[in-house]
Protein backbone atom coordinates (compact mmCIF):
# COMPACT_ATOMS: atom_id res chain seq x y z
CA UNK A 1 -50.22 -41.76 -109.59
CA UNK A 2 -51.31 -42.54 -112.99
CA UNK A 3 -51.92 -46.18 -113.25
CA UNK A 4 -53.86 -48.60 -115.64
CA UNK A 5 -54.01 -51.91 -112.85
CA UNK A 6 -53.27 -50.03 -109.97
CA UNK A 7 -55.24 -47.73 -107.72
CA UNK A 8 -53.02 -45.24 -105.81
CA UNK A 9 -55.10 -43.61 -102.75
CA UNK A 10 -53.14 -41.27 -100.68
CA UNK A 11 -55.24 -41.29 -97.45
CA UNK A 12 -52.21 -39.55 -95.45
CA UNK A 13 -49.20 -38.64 -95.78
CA UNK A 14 -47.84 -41.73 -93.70
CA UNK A 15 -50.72 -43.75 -95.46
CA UNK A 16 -51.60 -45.24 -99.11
CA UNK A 17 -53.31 -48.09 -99.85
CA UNK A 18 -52.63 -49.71 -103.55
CA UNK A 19 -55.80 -51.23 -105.42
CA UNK A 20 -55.22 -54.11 -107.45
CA UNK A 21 -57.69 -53.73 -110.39
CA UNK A 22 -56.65 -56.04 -113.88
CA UNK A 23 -60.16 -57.60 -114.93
CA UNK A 24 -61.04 -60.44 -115.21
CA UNK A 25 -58.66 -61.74 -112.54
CA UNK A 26 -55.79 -59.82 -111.80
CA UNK A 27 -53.34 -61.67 -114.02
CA UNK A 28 -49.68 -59.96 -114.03
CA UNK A 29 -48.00 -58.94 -117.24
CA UNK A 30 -45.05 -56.69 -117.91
CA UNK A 31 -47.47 -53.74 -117.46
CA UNK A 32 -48.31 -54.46 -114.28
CA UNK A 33 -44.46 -55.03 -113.50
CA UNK A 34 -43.89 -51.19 -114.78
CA UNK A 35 -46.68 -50.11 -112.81
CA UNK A 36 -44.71 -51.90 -109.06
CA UNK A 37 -41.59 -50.26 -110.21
CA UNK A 38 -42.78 -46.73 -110.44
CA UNK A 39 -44.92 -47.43 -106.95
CA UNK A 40 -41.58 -48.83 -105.68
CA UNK A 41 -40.11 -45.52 -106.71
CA UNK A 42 -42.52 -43.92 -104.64
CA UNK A 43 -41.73 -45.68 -101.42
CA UNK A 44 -38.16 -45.81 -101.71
CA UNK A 45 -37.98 -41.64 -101.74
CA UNK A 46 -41.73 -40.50 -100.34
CA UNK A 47 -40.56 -38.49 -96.84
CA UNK A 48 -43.57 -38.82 -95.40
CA UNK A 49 -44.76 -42.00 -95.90
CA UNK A 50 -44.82 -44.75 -93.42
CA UNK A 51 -47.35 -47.79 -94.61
CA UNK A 52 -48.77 -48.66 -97.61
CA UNK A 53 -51.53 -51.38 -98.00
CA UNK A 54 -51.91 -53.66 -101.04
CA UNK A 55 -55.51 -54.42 -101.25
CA UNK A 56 -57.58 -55.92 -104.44
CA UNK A 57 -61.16 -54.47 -106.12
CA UNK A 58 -61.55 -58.41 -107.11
CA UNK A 59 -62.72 -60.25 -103.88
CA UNK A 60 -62.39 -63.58 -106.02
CA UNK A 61 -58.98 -62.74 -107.25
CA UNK A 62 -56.07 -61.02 -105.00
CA UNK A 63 -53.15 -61.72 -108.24
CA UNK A 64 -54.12 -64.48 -109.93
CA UNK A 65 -50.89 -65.38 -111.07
CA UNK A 66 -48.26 -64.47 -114.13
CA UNK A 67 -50.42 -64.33 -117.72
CA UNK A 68 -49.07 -67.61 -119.55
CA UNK A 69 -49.93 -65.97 -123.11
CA UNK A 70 -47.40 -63.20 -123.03
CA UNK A 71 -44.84 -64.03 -124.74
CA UNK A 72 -41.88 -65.78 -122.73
CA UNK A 73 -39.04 -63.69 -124.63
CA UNK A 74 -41.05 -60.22 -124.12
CA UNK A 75 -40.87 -61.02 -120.48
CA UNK A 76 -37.34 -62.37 -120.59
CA UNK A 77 -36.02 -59.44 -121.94
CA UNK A 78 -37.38 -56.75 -119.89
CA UNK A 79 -34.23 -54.11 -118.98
CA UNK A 80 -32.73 -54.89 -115.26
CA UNK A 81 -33.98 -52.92 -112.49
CA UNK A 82 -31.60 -50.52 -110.48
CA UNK A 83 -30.55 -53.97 -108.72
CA UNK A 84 -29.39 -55.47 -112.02
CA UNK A 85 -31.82 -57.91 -111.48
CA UNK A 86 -35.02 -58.91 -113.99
CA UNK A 87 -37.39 -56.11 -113.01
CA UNK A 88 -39.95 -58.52 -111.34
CA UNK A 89 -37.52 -59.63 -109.16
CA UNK A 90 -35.94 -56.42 -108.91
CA UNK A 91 -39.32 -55.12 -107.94
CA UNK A 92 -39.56 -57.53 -104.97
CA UNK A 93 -36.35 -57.43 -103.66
CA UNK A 94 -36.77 -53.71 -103.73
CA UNK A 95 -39.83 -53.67 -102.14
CA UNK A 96 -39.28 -55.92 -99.58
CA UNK A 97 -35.96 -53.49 -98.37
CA UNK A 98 -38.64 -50.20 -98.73
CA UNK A 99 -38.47 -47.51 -95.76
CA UNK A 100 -41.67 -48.57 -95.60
CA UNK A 101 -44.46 -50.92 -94.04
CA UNK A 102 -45.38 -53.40 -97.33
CA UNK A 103 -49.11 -55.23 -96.09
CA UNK A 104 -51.02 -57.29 -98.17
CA UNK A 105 -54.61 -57.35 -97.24
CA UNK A 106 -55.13 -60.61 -99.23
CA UNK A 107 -58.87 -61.56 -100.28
CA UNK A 108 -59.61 -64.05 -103.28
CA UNK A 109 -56.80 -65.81 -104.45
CA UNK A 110 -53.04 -64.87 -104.88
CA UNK A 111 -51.41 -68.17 -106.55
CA UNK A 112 -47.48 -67.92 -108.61
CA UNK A 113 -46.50 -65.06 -109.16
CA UNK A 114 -49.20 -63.36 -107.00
CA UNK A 115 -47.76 -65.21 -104.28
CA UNK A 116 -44.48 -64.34 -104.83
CA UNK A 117 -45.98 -60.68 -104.46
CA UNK A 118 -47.58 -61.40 -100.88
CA UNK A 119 -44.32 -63.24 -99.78
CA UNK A 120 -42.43 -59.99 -100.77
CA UNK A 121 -44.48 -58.00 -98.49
CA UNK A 122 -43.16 -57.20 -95.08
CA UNK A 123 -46.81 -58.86 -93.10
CA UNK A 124 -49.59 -60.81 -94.54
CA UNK A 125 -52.93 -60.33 -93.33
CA UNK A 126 -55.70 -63.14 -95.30
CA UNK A 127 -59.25 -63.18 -95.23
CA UNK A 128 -60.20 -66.74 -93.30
CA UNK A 129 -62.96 -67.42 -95.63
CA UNK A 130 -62.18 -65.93 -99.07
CA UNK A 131 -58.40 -66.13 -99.28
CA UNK A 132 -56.23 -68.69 -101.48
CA UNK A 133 -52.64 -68.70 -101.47
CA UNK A 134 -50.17 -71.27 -103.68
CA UNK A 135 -47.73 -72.02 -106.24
CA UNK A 136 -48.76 -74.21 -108.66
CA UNK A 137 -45.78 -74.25 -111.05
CA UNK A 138 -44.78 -77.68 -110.58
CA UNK A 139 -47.99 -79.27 -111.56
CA UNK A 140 -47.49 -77.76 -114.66
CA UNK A 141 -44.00 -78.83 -115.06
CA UNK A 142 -42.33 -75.27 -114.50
CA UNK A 143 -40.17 -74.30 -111.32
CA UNK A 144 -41.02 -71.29 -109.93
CA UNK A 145 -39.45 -68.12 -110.38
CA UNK A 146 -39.90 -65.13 -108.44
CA UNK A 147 -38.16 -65.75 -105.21
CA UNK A 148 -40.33 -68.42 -102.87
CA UNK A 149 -37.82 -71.06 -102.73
CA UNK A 150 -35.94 -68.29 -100.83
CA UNK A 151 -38.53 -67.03 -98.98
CA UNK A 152 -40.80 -69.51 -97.72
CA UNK A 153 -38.40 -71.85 -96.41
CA UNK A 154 -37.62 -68.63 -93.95
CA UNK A 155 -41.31 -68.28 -92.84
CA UNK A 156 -43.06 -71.93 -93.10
CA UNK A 157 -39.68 -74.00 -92.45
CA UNK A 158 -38.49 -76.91 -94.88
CA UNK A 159 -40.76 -79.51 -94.84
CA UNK A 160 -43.59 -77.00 -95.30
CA UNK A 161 -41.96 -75.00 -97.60
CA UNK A 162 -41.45 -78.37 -100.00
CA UNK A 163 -45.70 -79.42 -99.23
CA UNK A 164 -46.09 -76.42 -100.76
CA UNK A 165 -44.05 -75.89 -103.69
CA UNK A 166 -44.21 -79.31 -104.86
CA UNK A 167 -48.28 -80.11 -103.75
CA UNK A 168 -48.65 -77.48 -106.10
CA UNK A 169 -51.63 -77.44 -104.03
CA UNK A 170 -54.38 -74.23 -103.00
CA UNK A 171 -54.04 -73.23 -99.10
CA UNK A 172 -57.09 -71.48 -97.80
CA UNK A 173 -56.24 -68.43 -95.33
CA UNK A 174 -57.04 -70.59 -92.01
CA UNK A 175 -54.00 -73.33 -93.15
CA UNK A 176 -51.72 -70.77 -94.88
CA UNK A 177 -52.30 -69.07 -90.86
CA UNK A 178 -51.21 -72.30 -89.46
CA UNK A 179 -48.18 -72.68 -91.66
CA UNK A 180 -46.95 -69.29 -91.48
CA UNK A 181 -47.50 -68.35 -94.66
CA UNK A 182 -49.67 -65.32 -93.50
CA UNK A 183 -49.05 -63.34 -90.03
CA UNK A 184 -53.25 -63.64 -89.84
CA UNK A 185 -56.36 -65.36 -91.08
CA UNK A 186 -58.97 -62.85 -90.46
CA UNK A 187 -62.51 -63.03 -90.43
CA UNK A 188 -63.83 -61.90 -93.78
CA UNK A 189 -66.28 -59.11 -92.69
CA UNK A 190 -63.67 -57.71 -90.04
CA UNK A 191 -60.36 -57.83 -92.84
CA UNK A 192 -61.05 -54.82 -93.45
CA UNK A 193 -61.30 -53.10 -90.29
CA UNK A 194 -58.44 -54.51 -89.05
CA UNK A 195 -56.01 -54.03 -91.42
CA UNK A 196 -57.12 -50.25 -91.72
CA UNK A 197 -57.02 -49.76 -88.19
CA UNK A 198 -53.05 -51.73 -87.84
CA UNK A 199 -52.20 -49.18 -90.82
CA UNK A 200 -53.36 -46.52 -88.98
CA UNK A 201 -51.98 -46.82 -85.97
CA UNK A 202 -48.39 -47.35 -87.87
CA UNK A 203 -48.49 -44.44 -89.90
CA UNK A 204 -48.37 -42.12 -86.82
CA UNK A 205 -45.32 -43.79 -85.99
CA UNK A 206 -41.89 -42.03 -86.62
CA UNK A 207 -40.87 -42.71 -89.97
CA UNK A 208 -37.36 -43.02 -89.06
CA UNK A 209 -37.93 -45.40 -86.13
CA UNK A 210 -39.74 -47.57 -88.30
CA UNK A 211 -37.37 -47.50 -91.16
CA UNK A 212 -34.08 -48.17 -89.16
CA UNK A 213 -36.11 -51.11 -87.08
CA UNK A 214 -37.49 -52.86 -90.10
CA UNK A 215 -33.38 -52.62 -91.48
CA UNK A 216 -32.35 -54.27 -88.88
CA UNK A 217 -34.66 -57.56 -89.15
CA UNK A 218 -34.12 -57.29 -92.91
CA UNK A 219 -30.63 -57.96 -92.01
CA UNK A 220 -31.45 -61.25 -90.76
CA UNK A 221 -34.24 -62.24 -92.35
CA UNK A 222 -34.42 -61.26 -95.98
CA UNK A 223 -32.49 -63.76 -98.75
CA UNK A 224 -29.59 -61.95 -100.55
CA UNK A 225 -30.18 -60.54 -103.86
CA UNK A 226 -28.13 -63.83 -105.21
CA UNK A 227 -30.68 -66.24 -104.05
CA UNK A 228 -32.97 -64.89 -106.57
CA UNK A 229 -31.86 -65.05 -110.19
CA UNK A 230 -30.64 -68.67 -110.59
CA UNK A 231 -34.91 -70.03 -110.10
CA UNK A 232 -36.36 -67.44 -112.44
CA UNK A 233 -33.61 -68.85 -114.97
CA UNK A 234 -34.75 -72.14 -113.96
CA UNK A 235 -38.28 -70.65 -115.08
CA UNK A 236 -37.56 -69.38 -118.12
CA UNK A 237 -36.04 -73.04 -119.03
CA UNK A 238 -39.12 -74.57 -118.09
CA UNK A 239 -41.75 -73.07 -119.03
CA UNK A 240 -39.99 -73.45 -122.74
CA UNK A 241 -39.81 -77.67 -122.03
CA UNK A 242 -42.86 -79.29 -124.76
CA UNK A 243 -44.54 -80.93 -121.85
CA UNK A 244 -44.69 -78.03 -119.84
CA UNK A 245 -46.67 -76.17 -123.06
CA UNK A 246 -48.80 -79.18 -123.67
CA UNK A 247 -50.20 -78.81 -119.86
CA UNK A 248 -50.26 -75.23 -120.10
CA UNK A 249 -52.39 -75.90 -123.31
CA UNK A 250 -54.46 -78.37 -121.42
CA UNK A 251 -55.04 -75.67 -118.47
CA UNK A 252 -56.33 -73.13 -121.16
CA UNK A 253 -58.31 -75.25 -122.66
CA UNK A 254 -60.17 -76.16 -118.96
CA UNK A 255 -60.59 -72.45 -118.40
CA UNK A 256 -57.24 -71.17 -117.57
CA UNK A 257 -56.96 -67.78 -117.28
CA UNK A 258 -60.62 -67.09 -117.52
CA UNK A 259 -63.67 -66.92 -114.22
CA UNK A 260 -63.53 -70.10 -114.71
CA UNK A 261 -63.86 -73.74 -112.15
CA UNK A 262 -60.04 -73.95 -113.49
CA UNK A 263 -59.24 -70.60 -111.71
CA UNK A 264 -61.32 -70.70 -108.84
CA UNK A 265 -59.50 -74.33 -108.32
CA UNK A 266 -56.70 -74.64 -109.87
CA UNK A 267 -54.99 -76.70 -107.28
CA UNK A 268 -57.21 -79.62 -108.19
CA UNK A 269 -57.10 -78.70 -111.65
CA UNK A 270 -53.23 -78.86 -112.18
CA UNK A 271 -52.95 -82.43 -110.79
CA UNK A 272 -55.64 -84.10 -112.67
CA UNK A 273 -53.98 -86.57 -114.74
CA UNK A 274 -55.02 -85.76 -118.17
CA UNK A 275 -52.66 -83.11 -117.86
CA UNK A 276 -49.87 -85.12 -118.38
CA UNK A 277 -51.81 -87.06 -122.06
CA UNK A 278 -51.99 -84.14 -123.83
């Protein structure tokens, strides 16, 4: 496949692995939402194809999180996905109900949307060391939008799901393990290894065995399609609220968006309280 973030390797016909590769960080625009849909595609029809492994070529940054300089309306107003849903969350929903095994091999951090991304997947393997997971959102004054209000809740429980979303707060892989956020917090130097090894050992599985079983516990675990739009509604209102942009200008002004101490912490950096005195 001909991607410009994305790195496509077809090591089997019942394996791929997908190579997220955006410098600096792995931010997500609307490009990178094209490029998920036509990998989506792929799943959704490829015969052969039983597991497919999102990995990153950053090992600071997994998916950063959404770029807050594209332009709100440009994102907005991106045409529905076959769902009829925006195509981000088109592109998770869709993913998440692929005849296929979805695993993110998460190293370096994966915070917002690039959360929302990991929580999509079917499992979560996270380096112990090296991994970051959050949404940050709410410490700058915007709800989030892709989906984790109806997903976490499912996989952390309620009270954990709220520490979370409203901390705002960076969870390293051994805590996100702990919560539930991830299946596994691996080892660093054996990540690798072992999340090769688990997609091999699926992909010589019968596809159709694997497809019809994961149906069944999407059945009961996955949020319906009408869980999702109402928050990323609730985004687009508030990212557009003036003190969400004067925080947002703070943020960029610290380093936001950038290899930056902002970046590499930005749970402590969203809830210092200059934010809110800009």
């Amino acid at each position: 496949m001909a991607t410009n973030q994305i790195r496509v390797d077809m090591r089997s016909p019942g394996y791929w692995t997908a190579t997220f590769d955006h410098p600096p960080i792995n931010l997500i625009d609307p490009e990178t939402i094209y490029e998920l849909d036509a990998l989506v595609n792929k799943l959704e029809t490829d015969p052969d194809l039983r597991v497919v492994v999102f990995n990153s070529a950053n090992p600071e940054f997994y998916l950063a999180h959404y770029d807050v300089l594209v332009d709100k309306a440009v994102t907005a107003s991106m045409k529905p996905g076959r769902t009829g849903m925006h195509p981000w969350l088109d592109t998770l929903v869709r993913l998440s109900r692929a005849p296929v095994v979805s695993i993110a091999s998460i190293r370096g951090r994966a915070r917002g949307a690039g959360s929302e991304f990991v929580l999509a997947c079917d499992i979560r393997f996270a380096s112990r060391e090296k991994a970051v997971l959050g949404q940050f959102e709410v410490g700058m004054g915007a709800v989030p939008g892709g989906g984790p209000m109806a997903r976490l809740p499912r996989l952390v429980g309620r009270g954990r799901a709220l520490e979370i979303l409203l901390g705002a707060n960076d969870f390293s892989g051994e805590l996100a393990e702990r919560y539930g956020y991830v299946n596994r917090a691996i080892p660093d130097d054996e990540l690798d290894g072992f999340v090769d090894a688990f997609a091999q050992r699926l992909a010589q599985f019968d596809k159709r065995a694997i497809a019809e079983t994961k149906g069944f516990v999407d059945q009961t675990t996955l949020p319906a399609d009408a869980e999702f739009p109402p928050a990323l509604t609730a985004f687009f209102n508030s990212v557009q609220r003036p003190e969400t942009g004067k925080r947002a200008k703070a943020l960029l002004q610290m380093g936001l968006q950038q290899r930056s101490e902002a970046e590499l912490r930005l749970g402590e950096y969203v809830a210092q309280s200059k934010l809110g005195s800009q």
